[in-house]
N, C-alpha and C. Protein backbone atom coordinates (compact mmCIF):
# COMPACT_ATOMS: atom_id res chain seq x y z
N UNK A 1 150.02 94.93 132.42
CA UNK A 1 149.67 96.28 132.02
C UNK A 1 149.05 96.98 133.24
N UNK A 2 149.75 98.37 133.53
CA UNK A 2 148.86 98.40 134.58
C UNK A 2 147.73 99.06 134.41
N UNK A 3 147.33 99.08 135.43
CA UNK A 3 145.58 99.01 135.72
C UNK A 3 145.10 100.77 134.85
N UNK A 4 145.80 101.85 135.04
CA UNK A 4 145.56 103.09 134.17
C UNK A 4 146.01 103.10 132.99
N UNK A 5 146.52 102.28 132.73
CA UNK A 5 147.03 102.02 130.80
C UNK A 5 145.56 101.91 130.08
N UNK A 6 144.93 100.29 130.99
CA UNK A 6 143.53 99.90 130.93
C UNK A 6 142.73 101.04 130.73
N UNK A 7 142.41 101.29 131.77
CA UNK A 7 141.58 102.65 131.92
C UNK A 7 141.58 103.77 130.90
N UNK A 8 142.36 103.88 130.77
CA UNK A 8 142.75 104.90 129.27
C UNK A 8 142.51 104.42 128.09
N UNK A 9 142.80 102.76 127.44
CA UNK A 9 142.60 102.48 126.62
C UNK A 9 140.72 102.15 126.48
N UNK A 10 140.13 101.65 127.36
CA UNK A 10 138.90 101.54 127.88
C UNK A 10 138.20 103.05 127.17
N UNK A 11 138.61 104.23 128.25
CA UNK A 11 138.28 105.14 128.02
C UNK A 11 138.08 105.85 126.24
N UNK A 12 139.17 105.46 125.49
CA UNK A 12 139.79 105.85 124.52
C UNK A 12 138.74 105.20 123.20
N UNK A 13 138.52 103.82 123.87
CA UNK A 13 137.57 102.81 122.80
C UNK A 13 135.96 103.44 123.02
N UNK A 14 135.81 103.64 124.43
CA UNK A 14 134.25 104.77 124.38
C UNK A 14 134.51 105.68 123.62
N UNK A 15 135.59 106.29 123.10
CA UNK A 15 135.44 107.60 122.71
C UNK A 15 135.16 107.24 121.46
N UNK A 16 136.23 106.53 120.81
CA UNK A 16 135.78 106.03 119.20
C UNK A 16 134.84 105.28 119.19
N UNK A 17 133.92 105.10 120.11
CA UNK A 17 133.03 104.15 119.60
C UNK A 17 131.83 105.21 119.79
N UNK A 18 131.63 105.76 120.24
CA UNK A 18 130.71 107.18 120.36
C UNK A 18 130.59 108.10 119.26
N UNK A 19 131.85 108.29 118.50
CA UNK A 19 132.06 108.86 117.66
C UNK A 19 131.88 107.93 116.19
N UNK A 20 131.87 106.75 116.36
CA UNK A 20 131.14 105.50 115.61
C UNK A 20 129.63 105.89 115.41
N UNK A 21 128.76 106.20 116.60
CA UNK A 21 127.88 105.69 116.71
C UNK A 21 127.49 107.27 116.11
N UNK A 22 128.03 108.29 116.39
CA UNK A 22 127.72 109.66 116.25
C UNK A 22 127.41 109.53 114.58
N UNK A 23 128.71 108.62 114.06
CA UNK A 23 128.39 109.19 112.38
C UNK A 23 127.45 108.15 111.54
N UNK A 24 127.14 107.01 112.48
CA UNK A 24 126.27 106.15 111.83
C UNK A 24 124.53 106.78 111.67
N UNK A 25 124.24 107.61 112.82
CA UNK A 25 122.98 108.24 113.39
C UNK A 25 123.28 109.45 111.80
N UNK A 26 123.93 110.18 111.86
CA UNK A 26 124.19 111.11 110.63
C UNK A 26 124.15 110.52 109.56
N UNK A 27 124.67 109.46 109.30
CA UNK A 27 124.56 108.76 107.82
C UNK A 27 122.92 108.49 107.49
N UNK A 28 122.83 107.59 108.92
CA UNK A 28 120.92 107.22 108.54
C UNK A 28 120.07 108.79 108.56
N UNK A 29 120.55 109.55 108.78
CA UNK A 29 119.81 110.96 108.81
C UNK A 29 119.68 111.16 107.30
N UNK A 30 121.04 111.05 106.44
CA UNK A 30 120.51 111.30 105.23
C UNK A 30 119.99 110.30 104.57
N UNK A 31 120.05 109.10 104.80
CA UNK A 31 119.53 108.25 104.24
C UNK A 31 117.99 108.46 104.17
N UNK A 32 117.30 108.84 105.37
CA UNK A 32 116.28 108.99 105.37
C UNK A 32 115.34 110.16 104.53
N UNK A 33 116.62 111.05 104.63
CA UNK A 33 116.34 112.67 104.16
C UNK A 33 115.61 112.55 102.62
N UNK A 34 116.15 111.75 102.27
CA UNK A 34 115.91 111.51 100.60
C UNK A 34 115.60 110.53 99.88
N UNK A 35 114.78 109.56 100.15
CA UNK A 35 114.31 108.47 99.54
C UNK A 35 114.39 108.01 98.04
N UNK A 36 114.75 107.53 97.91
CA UNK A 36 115.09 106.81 96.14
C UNK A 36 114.00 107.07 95.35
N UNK A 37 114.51 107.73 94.59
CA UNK A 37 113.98 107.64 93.05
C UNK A 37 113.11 108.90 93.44
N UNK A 38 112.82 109.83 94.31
CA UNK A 38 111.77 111.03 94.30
C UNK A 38 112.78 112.31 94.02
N UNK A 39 114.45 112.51 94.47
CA UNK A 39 114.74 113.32 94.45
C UNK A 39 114.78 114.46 95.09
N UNK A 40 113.24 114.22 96.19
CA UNK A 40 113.14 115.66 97.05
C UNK A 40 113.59 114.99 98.63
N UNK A 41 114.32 115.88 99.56
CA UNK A 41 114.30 115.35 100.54
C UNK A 41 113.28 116.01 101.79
N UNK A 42 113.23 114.99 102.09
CA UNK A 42 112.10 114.86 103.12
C UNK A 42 112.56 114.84 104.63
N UNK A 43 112.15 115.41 105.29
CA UNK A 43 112.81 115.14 106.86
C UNK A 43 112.38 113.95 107.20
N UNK A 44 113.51 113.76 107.91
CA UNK A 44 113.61 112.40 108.58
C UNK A 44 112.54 112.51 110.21
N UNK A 45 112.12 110.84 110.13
CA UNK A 45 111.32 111.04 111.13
C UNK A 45 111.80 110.72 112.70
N UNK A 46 112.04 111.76 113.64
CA UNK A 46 112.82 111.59 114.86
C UNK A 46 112.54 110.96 115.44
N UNK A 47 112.89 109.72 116.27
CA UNK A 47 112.17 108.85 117.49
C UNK A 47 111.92 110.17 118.80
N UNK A 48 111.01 109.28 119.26
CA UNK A 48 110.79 110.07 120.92
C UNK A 48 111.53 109.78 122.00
N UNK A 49 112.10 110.78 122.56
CA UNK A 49 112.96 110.66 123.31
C UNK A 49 112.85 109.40 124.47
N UNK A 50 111.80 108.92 124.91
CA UNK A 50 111.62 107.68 125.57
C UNK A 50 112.17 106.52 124.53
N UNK A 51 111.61 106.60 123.15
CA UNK A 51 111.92 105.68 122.52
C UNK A 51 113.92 105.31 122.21
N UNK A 52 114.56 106.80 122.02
CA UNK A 52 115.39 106.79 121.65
C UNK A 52 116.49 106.40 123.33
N UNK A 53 116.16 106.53 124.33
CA UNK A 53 116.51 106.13 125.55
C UNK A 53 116.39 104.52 125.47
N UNK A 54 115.36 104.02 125.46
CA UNK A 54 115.29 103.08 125.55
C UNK A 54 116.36 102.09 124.71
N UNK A 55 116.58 102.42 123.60
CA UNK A 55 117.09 102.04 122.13
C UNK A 55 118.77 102.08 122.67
N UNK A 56 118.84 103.07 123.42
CA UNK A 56 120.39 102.99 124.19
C UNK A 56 120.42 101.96 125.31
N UNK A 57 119.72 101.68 126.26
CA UNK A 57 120.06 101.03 127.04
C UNK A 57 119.72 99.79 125.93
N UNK A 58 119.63 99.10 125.21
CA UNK A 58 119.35 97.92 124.55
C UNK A 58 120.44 97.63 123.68
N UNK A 59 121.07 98.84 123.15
CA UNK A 59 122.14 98.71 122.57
C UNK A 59 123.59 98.60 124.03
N UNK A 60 123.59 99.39 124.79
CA UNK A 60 124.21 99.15 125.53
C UNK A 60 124.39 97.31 126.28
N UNK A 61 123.64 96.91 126.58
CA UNK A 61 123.30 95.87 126.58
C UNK A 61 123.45 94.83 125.78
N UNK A 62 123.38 94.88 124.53
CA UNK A 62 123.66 93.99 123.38
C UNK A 62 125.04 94.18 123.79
N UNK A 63 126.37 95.56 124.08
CA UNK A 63 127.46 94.97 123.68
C UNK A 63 128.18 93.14 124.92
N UNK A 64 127.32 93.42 125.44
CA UNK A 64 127.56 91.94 126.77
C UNK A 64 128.03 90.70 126.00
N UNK A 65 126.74 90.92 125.06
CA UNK A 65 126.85 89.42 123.79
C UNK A 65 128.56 89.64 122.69
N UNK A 66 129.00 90.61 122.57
CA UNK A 66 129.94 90.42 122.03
C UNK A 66 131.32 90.62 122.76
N UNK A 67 131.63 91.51 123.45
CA UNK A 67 133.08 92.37 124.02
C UNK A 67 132.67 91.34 126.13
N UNK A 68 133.43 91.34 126.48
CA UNK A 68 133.96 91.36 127.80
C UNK A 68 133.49 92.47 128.74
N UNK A 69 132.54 92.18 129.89
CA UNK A 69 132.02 92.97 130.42
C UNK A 69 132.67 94.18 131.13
N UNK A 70 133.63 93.85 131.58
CA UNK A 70 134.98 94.88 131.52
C UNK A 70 135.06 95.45 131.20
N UNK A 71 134.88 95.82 129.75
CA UNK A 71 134.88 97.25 128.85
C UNK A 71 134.43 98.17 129.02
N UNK A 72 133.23 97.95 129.61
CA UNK A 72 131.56 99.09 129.58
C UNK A 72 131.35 99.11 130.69
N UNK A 73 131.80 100.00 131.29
CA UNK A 73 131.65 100.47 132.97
C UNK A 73 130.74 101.85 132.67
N UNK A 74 129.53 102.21 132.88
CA UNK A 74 129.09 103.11 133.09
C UNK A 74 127.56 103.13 134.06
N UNK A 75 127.71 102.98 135.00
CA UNK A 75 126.30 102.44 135.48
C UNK A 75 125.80 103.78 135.77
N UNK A 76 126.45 104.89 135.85
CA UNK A 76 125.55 106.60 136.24
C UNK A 76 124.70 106.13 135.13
N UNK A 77 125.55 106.50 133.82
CA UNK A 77 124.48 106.87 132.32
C UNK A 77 123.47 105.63 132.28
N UNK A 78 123.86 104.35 132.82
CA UNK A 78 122.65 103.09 132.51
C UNK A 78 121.91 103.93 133.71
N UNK A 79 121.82 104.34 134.73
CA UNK A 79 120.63 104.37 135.79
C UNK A 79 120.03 105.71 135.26
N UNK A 80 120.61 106.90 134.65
CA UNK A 80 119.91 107.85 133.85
C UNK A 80 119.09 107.57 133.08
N UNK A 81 119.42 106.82 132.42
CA UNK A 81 118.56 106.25 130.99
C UNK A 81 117.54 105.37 131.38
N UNK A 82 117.73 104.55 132.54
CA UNK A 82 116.32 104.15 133.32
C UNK A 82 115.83 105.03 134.08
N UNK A 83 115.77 105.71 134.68
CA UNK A 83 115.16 106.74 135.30
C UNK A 83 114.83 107.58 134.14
N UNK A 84 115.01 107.95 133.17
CA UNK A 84 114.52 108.67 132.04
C UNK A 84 113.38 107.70 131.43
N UNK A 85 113.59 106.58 131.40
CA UNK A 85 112.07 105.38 130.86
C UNK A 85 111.11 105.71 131.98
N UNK A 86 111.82 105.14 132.97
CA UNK A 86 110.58 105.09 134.14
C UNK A 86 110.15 106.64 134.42
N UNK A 87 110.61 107.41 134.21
CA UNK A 87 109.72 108.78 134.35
C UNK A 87 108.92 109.31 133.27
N UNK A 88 109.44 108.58 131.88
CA UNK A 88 108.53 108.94 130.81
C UNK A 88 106.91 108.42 130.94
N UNK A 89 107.32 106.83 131.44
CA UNK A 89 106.48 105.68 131.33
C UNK A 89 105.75 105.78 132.77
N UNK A 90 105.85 107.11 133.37
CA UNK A 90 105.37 107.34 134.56
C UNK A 90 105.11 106.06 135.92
N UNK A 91 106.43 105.45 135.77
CA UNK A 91 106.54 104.12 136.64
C UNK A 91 108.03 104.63 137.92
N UNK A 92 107.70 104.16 138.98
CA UNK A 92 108.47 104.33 139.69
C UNK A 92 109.61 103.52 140.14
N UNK A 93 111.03 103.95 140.69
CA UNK A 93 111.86 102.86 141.00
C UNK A 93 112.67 102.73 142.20
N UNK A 94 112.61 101.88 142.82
CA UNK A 94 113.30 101.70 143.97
C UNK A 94 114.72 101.30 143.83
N UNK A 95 115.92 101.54 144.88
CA UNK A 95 117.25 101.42 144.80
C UNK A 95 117.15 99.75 144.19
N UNK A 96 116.79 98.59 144.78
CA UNK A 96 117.06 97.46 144.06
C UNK A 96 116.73 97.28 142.52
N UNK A 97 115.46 97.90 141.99
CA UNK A 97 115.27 98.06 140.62
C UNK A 97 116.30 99.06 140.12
N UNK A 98 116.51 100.24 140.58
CA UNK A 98 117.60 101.08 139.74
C UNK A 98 119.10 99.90 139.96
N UNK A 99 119.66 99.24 140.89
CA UNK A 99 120.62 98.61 140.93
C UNK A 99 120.95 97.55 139.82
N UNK A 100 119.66 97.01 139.74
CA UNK A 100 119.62 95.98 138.57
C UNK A 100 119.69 96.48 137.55
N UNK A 101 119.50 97.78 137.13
CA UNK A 101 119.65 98.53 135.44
C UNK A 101 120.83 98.78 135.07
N UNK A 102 122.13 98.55 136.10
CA UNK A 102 123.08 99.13 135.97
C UNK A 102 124.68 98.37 135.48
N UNK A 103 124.07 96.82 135.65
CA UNK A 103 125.31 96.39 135.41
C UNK A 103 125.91 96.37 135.71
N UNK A 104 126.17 96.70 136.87
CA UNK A 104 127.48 96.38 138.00
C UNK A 104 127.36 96.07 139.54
N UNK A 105 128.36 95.77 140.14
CA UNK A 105 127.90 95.33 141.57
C UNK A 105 127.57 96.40 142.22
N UNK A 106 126.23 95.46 143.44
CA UNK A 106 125.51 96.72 143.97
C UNK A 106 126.05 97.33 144.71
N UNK A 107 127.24 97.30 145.36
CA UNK A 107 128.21 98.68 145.82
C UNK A 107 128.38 99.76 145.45
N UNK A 108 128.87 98.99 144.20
CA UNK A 108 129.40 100.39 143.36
C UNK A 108 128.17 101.30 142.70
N UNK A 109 126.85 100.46 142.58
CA UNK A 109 125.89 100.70 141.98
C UNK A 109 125.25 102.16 143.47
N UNK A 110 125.65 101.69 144.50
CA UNK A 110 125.08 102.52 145.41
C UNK A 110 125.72 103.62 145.48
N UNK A 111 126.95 103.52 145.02
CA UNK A 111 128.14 104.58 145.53
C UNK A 111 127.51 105.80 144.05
N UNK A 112 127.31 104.66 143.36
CA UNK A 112 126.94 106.01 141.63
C UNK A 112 125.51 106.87 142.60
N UNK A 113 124.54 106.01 143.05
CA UNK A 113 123.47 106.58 143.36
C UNK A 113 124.25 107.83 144.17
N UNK A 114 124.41 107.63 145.44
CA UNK A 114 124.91 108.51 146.06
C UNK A 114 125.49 110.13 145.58
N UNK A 115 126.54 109.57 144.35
CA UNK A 115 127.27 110.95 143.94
C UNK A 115 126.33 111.53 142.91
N UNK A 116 125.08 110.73 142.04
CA UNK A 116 124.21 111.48 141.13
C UNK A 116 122.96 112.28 142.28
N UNK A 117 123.20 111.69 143.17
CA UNK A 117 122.19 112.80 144.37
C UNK A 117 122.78 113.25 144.38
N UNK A 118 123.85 113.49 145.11
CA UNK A 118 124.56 114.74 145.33
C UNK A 118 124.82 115.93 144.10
N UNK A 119 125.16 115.59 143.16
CA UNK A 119 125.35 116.45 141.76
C UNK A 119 123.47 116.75 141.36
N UNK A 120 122.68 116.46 142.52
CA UNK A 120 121.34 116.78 142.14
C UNK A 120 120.78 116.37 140.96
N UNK A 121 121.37 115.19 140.21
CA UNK A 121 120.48 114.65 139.19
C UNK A 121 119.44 113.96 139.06
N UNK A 122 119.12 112.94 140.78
CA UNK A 122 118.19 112.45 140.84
C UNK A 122 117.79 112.97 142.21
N UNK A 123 116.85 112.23 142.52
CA UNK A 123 116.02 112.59 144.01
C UNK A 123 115.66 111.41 144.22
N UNK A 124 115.55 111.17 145.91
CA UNK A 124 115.67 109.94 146.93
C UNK A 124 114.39 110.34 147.79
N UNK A 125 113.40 109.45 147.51
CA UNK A 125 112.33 110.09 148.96
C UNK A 125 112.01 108.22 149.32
N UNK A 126 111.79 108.37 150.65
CA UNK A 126 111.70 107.14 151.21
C UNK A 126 110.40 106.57 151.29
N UNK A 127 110.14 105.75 151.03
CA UNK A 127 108.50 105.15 150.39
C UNK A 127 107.58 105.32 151.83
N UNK A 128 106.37 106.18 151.66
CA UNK A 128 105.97 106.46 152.68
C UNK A 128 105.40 104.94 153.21
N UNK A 129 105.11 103.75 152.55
CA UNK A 129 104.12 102.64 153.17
C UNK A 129 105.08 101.69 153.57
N UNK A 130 106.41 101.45 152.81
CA UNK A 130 107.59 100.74 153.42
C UNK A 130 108.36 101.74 153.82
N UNK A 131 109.26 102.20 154.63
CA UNK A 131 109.97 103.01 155.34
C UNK A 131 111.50 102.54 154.71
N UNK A 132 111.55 101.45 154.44
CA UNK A 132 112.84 100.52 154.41
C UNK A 132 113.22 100.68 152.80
N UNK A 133 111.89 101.01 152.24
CA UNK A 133 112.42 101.25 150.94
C UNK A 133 112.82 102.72 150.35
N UNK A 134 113.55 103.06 149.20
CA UNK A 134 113.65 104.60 149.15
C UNK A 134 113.35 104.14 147.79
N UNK A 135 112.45 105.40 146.92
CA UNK A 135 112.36 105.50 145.16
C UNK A 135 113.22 106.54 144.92
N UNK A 136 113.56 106.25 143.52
CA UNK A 136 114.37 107.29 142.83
C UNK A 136 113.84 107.71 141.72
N UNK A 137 114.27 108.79 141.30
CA UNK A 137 113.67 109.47 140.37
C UNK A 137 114.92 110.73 140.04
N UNK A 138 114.30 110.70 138.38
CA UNK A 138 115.02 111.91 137.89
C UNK A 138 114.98 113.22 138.91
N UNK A 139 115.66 114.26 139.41
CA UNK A 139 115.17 115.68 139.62
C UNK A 139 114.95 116.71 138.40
N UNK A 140 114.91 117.68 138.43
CA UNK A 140 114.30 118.51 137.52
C UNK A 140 115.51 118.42 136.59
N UNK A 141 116.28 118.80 137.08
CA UNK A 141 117.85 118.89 136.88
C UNK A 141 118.19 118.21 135.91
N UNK A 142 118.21 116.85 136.39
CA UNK A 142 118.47 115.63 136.14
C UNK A 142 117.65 115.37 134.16
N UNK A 143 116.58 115.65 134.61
CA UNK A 143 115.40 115.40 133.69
C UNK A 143 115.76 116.17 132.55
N UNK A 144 115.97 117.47 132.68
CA UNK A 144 116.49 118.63 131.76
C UNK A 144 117.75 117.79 131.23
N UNK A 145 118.53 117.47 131.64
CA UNK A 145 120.28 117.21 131.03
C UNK A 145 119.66 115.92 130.35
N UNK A 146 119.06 114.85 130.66
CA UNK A 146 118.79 113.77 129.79
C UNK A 146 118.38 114.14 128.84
N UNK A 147 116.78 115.01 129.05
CA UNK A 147 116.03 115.40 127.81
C UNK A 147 117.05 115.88 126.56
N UNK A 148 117.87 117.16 126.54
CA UNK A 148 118.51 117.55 125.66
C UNK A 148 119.53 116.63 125.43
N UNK A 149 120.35 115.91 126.10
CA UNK A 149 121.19 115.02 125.81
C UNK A 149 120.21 114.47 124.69
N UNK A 150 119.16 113.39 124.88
CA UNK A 150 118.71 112.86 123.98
C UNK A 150 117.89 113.47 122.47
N UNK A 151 117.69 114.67 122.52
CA UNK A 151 117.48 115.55 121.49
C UNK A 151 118.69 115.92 120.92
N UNK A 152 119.70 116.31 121.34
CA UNK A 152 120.93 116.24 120.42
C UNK A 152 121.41 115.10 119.88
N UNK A 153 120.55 114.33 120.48
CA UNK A 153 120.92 112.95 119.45
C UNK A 153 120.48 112.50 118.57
N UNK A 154 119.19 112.57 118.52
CA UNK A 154 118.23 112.90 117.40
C UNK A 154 116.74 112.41 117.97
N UNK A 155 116.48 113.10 118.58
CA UNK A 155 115.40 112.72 119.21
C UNK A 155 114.16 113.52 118.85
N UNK A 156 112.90 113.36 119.08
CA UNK A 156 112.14 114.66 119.02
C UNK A 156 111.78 114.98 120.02
């Protein structure tokens, strides 16, 4: 098969599986909305957007234990979603810690860094006490597109 058949079908299984995950989050919305036996519904209570970040990279992660690592190529959105913890949790991260969040080899892991600087989503400043090291961090930019990403998901 060749290699863009893959890719497409890959692509195709994120999509339904997103759209899985889209109507399971809606189902528990009403589930919550209305609790048994009262009749009135009640709003549901939103996680915090750190919490609900976190809850993705863990689920992301769990799929390892079942599917072929092959499947789940996304190391931009895994290093977003850590850089969205570590900026909530006001902790900082260097290229080898962001590399390790990502699940893939550190090439390619550098090459994502590279093009999410450039698209200005994160920011690179070089550690003033090691020189050799650089931290990363969300940019403003960056920070904004996660935040609402994760509020349209159901976040508070």
């Amino acid at each position: 098969m060749p290699t863009e058949s893959i890719a497409g079908l890959v692509k195709d299984l994120t999509t339904q599986l997103s759209a899985i995950a889209v109507e399971f989050g809606a189902r528990a919305d009403r589930l919550h909305a209305a609790p048994a036996g009262t009749g009135e519904a009640q709003p549901a209570t939103p996680l915090d957007a750190r919490e609900l970040a976190k809850q993705l990279l863990a689920q992301r992660l769990a799929r390892f234990d079942h599917f072929p690592a092959e499947l789940f190529h996304e190391p931009a959105w895994d290093m977003l979603l850590a850089l969205f913890v570590a900026h909530e949790e006001r902790r900082t991260m260097n290229v080898k810690t962001l590399v390790g969040s990502a699940s893939a080899p550190v090439t390619t892991s550098q090459r994502w860094i590279d093009h999410l600087h450039k698209l200005k989503l994160i920011d690179r400043v070089i550690d003033p006490v090691d020189r050799r090291r650089m931290e990363i961090s969300l940019s403003d930019s960056g920070y904004t597109a996660v935040t609402a990403y994760l509020r349209r998901m159901g976040a508070g």
